[in-house]
Protein backbone atom coordinates (compact mmCIF):
# COMPACT_ATOMS: atom_id res chain seq x y z
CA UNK A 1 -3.22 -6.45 -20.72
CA UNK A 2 -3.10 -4.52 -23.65
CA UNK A 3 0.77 -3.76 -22.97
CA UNK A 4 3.25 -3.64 -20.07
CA UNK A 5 1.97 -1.33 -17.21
CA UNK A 6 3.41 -0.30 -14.05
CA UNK A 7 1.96 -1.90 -10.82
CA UNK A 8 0.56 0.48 -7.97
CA UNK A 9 -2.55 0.65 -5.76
CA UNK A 10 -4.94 3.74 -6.96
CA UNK A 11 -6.17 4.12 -3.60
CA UNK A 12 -2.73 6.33 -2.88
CA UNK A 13 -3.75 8.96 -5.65
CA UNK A 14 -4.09 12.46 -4.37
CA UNK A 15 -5.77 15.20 -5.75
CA UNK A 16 -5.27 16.55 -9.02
CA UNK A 17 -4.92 12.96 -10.32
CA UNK A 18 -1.19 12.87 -9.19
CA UNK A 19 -0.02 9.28 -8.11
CA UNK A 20 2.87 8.40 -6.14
CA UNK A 21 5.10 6.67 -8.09
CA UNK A 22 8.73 6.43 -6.61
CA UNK A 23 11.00 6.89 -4.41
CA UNK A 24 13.95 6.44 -6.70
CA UNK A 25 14.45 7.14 -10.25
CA UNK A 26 12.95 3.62 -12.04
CA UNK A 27 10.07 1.23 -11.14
CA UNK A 28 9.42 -2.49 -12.66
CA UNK A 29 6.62 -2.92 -15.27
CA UNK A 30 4.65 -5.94 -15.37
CA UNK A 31 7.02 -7.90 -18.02
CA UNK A 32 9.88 -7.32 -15.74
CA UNK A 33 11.29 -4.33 -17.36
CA UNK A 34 12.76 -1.86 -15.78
CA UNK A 35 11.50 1.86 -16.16
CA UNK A 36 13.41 4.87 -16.10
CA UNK A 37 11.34 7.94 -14.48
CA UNK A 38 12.26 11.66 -15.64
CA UNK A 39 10.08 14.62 -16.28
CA UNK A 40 7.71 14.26 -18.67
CA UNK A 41 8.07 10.69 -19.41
CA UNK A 42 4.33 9.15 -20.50
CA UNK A 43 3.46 5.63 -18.40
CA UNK A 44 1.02 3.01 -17.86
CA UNK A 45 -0.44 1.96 -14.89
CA UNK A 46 -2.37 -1.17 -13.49
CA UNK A 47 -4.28 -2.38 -10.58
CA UNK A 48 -5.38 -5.93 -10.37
CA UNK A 49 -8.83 -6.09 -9.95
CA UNK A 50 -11.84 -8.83 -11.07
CA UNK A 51 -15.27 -8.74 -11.97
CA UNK A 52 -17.99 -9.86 -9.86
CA UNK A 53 -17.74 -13.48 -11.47
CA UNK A 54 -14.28 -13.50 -10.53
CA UNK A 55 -12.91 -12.36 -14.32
CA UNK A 56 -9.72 -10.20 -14.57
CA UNK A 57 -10.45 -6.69 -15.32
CA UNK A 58 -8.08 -4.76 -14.10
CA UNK A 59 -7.88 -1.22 -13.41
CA UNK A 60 -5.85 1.02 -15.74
CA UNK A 61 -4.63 4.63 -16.49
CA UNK A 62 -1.84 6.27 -18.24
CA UNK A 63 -0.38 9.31 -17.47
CA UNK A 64 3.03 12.23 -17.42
CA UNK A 65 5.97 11.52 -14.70
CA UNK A 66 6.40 14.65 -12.69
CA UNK A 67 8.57 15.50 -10.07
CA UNK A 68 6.89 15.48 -6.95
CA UNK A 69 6.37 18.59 -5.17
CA UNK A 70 4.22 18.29 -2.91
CA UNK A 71 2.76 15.08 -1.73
CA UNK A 72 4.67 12.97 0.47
CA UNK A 73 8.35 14.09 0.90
CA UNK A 74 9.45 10.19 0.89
CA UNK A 75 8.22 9.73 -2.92
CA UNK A 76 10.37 11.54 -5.43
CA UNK A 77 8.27 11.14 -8.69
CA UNK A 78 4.18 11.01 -9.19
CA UNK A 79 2.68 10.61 -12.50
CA UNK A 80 -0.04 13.32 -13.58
CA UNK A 81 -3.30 10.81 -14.62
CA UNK A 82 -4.47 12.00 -17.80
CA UNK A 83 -8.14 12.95 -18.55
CA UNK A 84 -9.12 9.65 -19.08
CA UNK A 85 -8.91 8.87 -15.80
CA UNK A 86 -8.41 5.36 -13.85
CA UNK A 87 -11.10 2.92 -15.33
CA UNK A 88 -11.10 -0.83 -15.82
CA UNK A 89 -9.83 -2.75 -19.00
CA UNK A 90 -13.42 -3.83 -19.99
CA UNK A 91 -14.34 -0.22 -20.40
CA UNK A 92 -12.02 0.10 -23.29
CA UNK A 93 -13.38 -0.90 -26.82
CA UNK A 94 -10.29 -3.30 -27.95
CA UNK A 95 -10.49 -5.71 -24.61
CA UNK A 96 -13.04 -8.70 -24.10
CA UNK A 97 -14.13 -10.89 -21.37
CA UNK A 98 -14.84 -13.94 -21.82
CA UNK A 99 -18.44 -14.44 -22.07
CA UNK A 100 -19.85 -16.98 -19.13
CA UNK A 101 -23.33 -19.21 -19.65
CA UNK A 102 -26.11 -18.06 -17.28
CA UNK A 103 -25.44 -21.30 -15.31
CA UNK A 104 -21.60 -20.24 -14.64
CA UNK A 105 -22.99 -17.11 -13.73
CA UNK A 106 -25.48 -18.45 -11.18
CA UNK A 107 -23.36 -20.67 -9.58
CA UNK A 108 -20.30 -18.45 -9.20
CA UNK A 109 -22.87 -16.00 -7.60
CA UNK A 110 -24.20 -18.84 -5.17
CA UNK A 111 -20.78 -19.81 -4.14
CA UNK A 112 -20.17 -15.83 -3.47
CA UNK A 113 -23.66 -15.82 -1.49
CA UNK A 114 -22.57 -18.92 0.85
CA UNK A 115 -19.04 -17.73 1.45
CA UNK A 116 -20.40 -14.57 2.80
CA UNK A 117 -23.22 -16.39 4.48
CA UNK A 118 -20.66 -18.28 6.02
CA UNK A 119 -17.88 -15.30 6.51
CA UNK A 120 -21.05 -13.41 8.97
CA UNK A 121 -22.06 -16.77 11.14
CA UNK A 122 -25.77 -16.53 10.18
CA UNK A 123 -28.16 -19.23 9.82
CA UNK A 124 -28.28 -20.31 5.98
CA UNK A 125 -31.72 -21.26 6.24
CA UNK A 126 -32.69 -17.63 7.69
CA UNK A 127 -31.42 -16.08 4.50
CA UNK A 128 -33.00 -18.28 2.58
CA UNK A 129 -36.50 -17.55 4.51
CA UNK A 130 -35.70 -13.74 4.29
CA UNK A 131 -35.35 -14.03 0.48
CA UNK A 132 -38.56 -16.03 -0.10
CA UNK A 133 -40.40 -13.73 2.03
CA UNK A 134 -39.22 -10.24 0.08
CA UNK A 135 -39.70 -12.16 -2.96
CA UNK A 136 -43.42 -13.14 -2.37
CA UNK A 137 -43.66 -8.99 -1.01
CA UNK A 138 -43.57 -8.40 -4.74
């Protein structure tokens, strides 16, 4: 990451961008440093997420600490998102995946493909019929 950033899960964000931040009056950041919340304090944010070939991109936004005044009555601070919005790491000039050869590519994606084969209780060899099949449609 491109600095320390404040764990939480973006799928609790309400409307107007405002994320629930805390019940009390500091959170952790991700080097372990504690963070005091007060009006109009700036933050970061992350989410852990990966790429389809399994790279870390994590989700990110930055944003104002305001007091909460309306969401739910058991969080005491939310941070206002700012108009960049939430968006993931790679999406931001100054960070870089590491590139993967076509052959890491296809084999992460066939390990994906039998773990989900697998996950569903199909037959592997129907799949593999069904893909020939739409394959020779076109």
């Amino acid at each position: 990451m491109d600095r320390a950033r404040i764990p939480v899960d973006f799928n609790a964000m309400g409307e107007d961008y405002l994320m629930p931040m805390s019940k009390t009056d500091s959170v952790v950041d991700s080097d372990g440093n504690t963070v005091v919340l007060s009006e109009g304090v700036e933050i970061y944010l992350y989410e852990e997420d990966y790429d389809i070939f399994d790279r870390q991109d994590n989700l990110i936004a930055e944003g104002i600490i305001v007091r909460n005044t309306g969401m739910n009555s058991a969080v005491k601070w939310c941070c206002h998102i700012n108009d960049l919005g939430v968006r993931h790491e790679s999406d931001d000039a100054s960070f870089c995946l590491p590139e993967l050869s076509e052959n890491e590519k296809r084999n992460i994606i066939y390990g994906k493909l039998e773990e989900w084969i697998s996950s569903i209780g199909i037959n592997r060899n129907d799949v593999v019929k069904c893909a020939i099949e739409s394959y020779m449609r076109y």
